[in-house]
Structures are given as C-alpha cells and as structure tokens.
Protein backbone atom coordinates (compact mmCIF):
# COMPACT_ATOMS: atom_id res chain seq x y z
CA UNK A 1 -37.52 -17.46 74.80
CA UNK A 2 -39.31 -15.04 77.41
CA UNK A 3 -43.08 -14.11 77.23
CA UNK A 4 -43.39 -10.75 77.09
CA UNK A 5 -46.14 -8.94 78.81
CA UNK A 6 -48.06 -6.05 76.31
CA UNK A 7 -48.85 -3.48 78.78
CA UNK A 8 -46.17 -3.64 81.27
CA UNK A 9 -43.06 -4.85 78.59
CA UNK A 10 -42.42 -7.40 81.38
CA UNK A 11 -40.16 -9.97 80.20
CA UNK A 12 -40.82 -13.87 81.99
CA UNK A 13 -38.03 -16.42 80.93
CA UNK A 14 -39.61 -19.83 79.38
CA UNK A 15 -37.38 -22.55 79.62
CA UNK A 16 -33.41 -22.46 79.10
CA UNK A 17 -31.69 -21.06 76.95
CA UNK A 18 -31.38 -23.75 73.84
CA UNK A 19 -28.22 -22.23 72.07
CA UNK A 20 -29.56 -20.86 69.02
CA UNK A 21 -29.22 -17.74 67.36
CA UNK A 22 -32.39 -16.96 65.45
CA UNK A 23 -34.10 -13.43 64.37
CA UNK A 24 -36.97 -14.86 63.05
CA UNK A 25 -39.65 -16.48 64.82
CA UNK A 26 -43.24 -16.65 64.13
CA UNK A 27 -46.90 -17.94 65.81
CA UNK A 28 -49.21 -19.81 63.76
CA UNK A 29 -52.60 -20.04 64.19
CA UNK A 30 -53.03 -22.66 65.82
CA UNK A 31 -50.67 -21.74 68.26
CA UNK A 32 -47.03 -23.40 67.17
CA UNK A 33 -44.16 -21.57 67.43
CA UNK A 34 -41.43 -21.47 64.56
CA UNK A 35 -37.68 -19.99 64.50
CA UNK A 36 -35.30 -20.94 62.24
CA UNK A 37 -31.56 -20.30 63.52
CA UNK A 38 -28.58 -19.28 61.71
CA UNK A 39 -25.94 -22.74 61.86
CA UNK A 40 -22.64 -22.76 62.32
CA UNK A 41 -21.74 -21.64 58.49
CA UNK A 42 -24.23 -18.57 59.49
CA UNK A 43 -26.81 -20.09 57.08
CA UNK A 44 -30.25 -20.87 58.00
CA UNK A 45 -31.24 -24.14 56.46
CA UNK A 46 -33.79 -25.44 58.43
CA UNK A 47 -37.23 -24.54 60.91
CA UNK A 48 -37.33 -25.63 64.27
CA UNK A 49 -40.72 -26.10 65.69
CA UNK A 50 -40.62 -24.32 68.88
CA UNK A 51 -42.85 -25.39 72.81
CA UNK A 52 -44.60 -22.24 73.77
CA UNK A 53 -44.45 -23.62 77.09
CA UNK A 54 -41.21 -25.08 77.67
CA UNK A 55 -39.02 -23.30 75.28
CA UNK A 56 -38.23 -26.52 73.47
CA UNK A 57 -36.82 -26.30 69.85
CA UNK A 58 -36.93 -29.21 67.90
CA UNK A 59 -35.11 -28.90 64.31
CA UNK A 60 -37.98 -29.73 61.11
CA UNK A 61 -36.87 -30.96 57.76
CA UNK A 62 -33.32 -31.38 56.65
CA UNK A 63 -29.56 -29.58 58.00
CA UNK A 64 -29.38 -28.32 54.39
CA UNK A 65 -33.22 -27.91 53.43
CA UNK A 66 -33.46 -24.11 52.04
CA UNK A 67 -30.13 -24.15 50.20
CA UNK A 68 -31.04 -27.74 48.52
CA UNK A 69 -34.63 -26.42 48.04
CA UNK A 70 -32.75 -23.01 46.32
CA UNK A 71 -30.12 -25.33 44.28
CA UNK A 72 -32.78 -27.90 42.65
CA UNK A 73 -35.07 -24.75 41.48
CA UNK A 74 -32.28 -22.81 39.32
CA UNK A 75 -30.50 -25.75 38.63
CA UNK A 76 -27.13 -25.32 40.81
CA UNK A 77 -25.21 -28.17 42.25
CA UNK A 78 -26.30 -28.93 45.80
CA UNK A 79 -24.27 -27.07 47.84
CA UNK A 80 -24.02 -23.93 46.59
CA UNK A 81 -26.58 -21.70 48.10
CA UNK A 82 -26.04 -20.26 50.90
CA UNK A 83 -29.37 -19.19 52.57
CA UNK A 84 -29.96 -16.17 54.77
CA UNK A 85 -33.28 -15.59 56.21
CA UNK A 86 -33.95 -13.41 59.28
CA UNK A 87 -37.80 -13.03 59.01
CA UNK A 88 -40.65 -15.35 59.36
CA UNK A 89 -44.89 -14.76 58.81
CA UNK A 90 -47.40 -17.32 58.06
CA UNK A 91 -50.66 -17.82 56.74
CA UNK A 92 -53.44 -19.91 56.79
CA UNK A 93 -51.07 -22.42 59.31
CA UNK A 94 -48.37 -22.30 56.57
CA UNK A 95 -45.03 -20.45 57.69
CA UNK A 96 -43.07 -18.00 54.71
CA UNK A 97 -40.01 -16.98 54.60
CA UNK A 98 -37.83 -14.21 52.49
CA UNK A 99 -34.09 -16.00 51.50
CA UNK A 100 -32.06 -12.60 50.90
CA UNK A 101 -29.12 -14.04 49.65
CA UNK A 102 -31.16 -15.06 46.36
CA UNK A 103 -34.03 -12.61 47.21
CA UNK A 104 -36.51 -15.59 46.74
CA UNK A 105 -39.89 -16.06 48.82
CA UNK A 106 -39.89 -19.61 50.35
CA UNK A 107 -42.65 -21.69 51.50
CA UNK A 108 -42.42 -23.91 54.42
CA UNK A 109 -44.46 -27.06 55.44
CA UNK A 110 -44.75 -26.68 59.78
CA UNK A 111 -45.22 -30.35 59.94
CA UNK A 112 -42.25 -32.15 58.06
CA UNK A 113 -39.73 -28.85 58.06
CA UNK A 114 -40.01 -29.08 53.82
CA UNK A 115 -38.88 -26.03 51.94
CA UNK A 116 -39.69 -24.90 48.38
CA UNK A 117 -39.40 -21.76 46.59
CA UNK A 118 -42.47 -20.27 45.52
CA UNK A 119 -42.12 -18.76 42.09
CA UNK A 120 -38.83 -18.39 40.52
CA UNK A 121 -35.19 -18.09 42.53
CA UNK A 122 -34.76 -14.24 42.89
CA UNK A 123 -38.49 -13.41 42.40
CA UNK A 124 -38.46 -10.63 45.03
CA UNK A 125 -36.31 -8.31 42.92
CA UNK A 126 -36.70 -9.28 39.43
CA UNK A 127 -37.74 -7.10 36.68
CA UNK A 128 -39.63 -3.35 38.02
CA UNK A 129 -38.28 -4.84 41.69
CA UNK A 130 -34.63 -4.40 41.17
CA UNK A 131 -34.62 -0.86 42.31
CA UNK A 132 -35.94 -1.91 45.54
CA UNK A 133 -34.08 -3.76 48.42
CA UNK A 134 -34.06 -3.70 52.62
CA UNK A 135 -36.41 -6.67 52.72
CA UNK A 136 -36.75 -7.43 56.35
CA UNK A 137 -39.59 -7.90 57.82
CA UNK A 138 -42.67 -10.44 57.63
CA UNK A 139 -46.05 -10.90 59.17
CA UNK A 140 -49.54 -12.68 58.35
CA UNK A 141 -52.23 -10.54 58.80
CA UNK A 142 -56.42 -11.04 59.42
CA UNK A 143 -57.25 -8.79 56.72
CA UNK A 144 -60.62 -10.16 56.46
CA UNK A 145 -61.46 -10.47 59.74
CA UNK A 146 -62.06 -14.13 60.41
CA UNK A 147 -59.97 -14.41 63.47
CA UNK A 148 -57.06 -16.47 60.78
CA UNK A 149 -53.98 -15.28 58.84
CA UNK A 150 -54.96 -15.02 55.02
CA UNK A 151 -52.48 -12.42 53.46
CA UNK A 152 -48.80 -11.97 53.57
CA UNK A 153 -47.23 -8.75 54.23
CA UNK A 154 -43.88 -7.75 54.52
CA UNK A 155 -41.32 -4.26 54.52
CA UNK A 156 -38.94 -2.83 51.49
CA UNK A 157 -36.79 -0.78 53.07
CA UNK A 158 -35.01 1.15 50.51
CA UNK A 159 -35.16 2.69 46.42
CA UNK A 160 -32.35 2.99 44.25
CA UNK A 161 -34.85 5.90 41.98
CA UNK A 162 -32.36 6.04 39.37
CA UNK A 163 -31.50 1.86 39.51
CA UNK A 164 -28.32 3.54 39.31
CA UNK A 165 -25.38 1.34 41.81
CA UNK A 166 -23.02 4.28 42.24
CA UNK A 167 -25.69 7.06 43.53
CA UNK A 168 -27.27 6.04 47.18
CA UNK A 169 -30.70 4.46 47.96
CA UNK A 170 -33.75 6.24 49.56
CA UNK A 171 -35.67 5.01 52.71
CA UNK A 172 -39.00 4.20 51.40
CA UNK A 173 -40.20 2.28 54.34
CA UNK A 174 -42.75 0.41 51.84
CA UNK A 175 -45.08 -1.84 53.09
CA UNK A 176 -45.98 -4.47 50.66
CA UNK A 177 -48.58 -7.67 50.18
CA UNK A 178 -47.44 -10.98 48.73
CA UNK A 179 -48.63 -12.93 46.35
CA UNK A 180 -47.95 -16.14 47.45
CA UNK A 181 -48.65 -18.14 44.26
CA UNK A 182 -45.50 -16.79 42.16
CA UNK A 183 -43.71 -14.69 45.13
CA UNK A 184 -44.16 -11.33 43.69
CA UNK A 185 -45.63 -8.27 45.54
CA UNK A 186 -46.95 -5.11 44.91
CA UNK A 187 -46.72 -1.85 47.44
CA UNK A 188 -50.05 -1.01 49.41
CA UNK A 189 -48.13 2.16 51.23
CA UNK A 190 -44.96 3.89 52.13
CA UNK A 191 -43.39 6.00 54.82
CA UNK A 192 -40.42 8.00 53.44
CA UNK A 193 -37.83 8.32 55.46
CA UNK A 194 -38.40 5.31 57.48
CA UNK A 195 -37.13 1.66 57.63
CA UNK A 196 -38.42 -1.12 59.49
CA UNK A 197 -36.45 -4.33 61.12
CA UNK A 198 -39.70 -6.25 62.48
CA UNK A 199 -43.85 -6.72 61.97
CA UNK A 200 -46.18 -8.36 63.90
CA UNK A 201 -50.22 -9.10 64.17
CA UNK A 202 -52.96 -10.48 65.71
CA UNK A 203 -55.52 -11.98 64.54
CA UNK A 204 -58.88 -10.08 65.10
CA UNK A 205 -60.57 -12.57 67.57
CA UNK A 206 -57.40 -12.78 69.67
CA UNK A 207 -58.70 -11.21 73.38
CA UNK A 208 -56.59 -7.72 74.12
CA UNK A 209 -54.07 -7.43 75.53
CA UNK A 210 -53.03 -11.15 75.05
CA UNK A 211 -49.93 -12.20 75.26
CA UNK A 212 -46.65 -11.75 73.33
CA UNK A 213 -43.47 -13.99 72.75
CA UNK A 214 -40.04 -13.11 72.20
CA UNK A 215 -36.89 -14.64 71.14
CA UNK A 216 -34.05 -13.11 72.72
CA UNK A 217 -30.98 -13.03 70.52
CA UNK A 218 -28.52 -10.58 68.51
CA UNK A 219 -29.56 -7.33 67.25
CA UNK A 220 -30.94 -7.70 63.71
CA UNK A 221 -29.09 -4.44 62.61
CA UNK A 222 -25.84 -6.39 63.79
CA UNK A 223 -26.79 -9.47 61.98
CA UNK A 224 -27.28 -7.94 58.71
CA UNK A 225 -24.39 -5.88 58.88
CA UNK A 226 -22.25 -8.99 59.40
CA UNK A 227 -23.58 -10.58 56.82
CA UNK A 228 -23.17 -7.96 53.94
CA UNK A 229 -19.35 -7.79 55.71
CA UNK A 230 -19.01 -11.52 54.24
CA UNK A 231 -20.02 -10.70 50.83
C-alpha cells in the first residue's frame, strides 16, 4: 500500500508488501480500509480489513464467502460460483461490491467479513439491463452533503443498442446510482465514447487536499482481460 500525495502524485510506501493481488480497495467513513484479493483459483471470496498505518491485511469472513453467499441465493451447490470482483464503494460504513461473473451487487458486513447478495443473483443485467455491460467501477458518494457516504454510484461501460451478440458494443461511459435495496440502478449521465476503470470521492467535510491511498497491484485492463481469456 503507498499513500499517495494529491498535489504532488508522491507515492510513500506503508508497510511491506503483504502478497496480495487486489484491484479493489475502498475507505470507509470511519476511516477502515477494505481490499478484497483475488486467491489462488483467481476468485475473490473474501474482504480483508486493511491498517491505514501499517499496511496490515487481515482476511474477514470465510475463504469461500461470496461464492457460498452466490450459491445459497439461486440455489446452486456450494461450490460452484466462481466470484470475480475488482471494485469496491461503501456507504453509510457498509462496503458494496459488483460480482461480474453473475453480474450481482453484493453487500458486505466490515466487521465479521459476511457477504449476501442484495436483490436477486444477476440483478445488474436483468431485464432493460442486458444490453448494457463494462461494469467496473464503484464509489460512495456525499450527495447530500453531511460529510458521510449515503448513495452508491458506479460506471457501465458499454451498449449493445441492438442487444444483438454478433454486432459490437458502444462506449457509453454511463454513470449510474444504485439502489441498494434490490441491486438495480438507473443512469444519471453518460459520456459517449468513454470508459472508465476506477471512481473515487470524498466526503464534503474532508479538509483539501487530504490525503489519498493506493494499492499497488496489476493493471485492471490486464486483469479483466485475463479473466474473459478463462471463460
């Protein structure tokens, strides 16, 4: 982990290195830093809580927590899902992730590592959503102002117009709020033409500049790619 310094793009080491490959990582409010790492089967099953100071990263819940979480909602023998998650945002001190294999929102609880699926598996794309897909990016965001997370927000990369597999998808570079009762969204904006790999925010009552943190790792881009390779 390094701390990265806003106006200079300094980069300060914090801790050693603790071996995991993670591309998403997220800050809660009240200051506790999540990742949750791909294992050795490239799934990511589990949060580790993460020592701002120290660089610590101590696994939450259990080695097999999203996929069982994944298997018990649709009914599947445990085992079978294999979860792939390479974003993280929270709200309200509760930590969200998007499982892309399924293309189902999960909920996680920061304190015991639990996972849960909010809504139905495969949420994020059902019905009007199947023509959309690049899902990649997550963030809480202040929008009222209170100095706290309240809304989830996250990216949809791409548009298949025509829902039609054999004719190429557009880059929408959507920007879209969650609702994080039945894991649906709904657009608030686009930019065609562009796609985004990353958000991030502040809440409003955090001092400028502050002070960011980083996880180094693989390139996201090279992540995904891999993955789809598998498939």
């Amino acid at each position: 982990m390094v701390e990265i310094d806003p106006l200079t793009a300094n980069l300060t080491p914090i801790g050693n290195a603790n071996g995991l490959t993670s591309t998403g990582f997220d800050i809660l409010d009240d200051q506790r830093g999540f990742l949750i790492p791909f294992d050795s089967n490239f799934n990511t099953q589990q949060i580790y809580a993460l020592d701002l100071a120290r660089g610590m990263a101590t696994p939450k819940g259990s080695t097999t927590e999203v996929g069982d979480a994944i298997d018990e909602t649709r009914g599947t023998a445990l085992g079978t899902a294999e979860p792939f998650l390479i974003s993280l945002g929270s709200v309200e001190n509760q930590l969200y992730g998007l499982e892309l294999d399924t293309d189902s929102l999960i909920h996680f609880n920061p304190d015991t590592g639990e996972a849960g699926v909010i809504g139905s598996v495969g949420t994020v794309t059902s019905g009007d959503r199947s023509i959309y897909s690049g899902f990649a990016a997550l963030t809480g965001v202040d929008t009222n102002q209170d100095g706290s997370f309240d809304a989830l927000f996250g990216n949809v990369n791409f548009i298949d117009s025509d829902n039609d597999p054999g004719t190429p998808s557009e880059r929408l570079g959507g920007i879209a709020q969650y609702n994080l009762t039945d894991g649906t969204w709904e657009l608030v904006g686009t930019n065609p033409g562009v796609i985004f790999f990353g958000f991030a925010s502040s809440p409003t009552s955090v001092p400028e500049p502050g002070v960011l943190f980083g996880i180094i790792t693989v390139s996201l881009f090279g992540i995904w790619t891999k993955r789809n390779a598998q498939e």
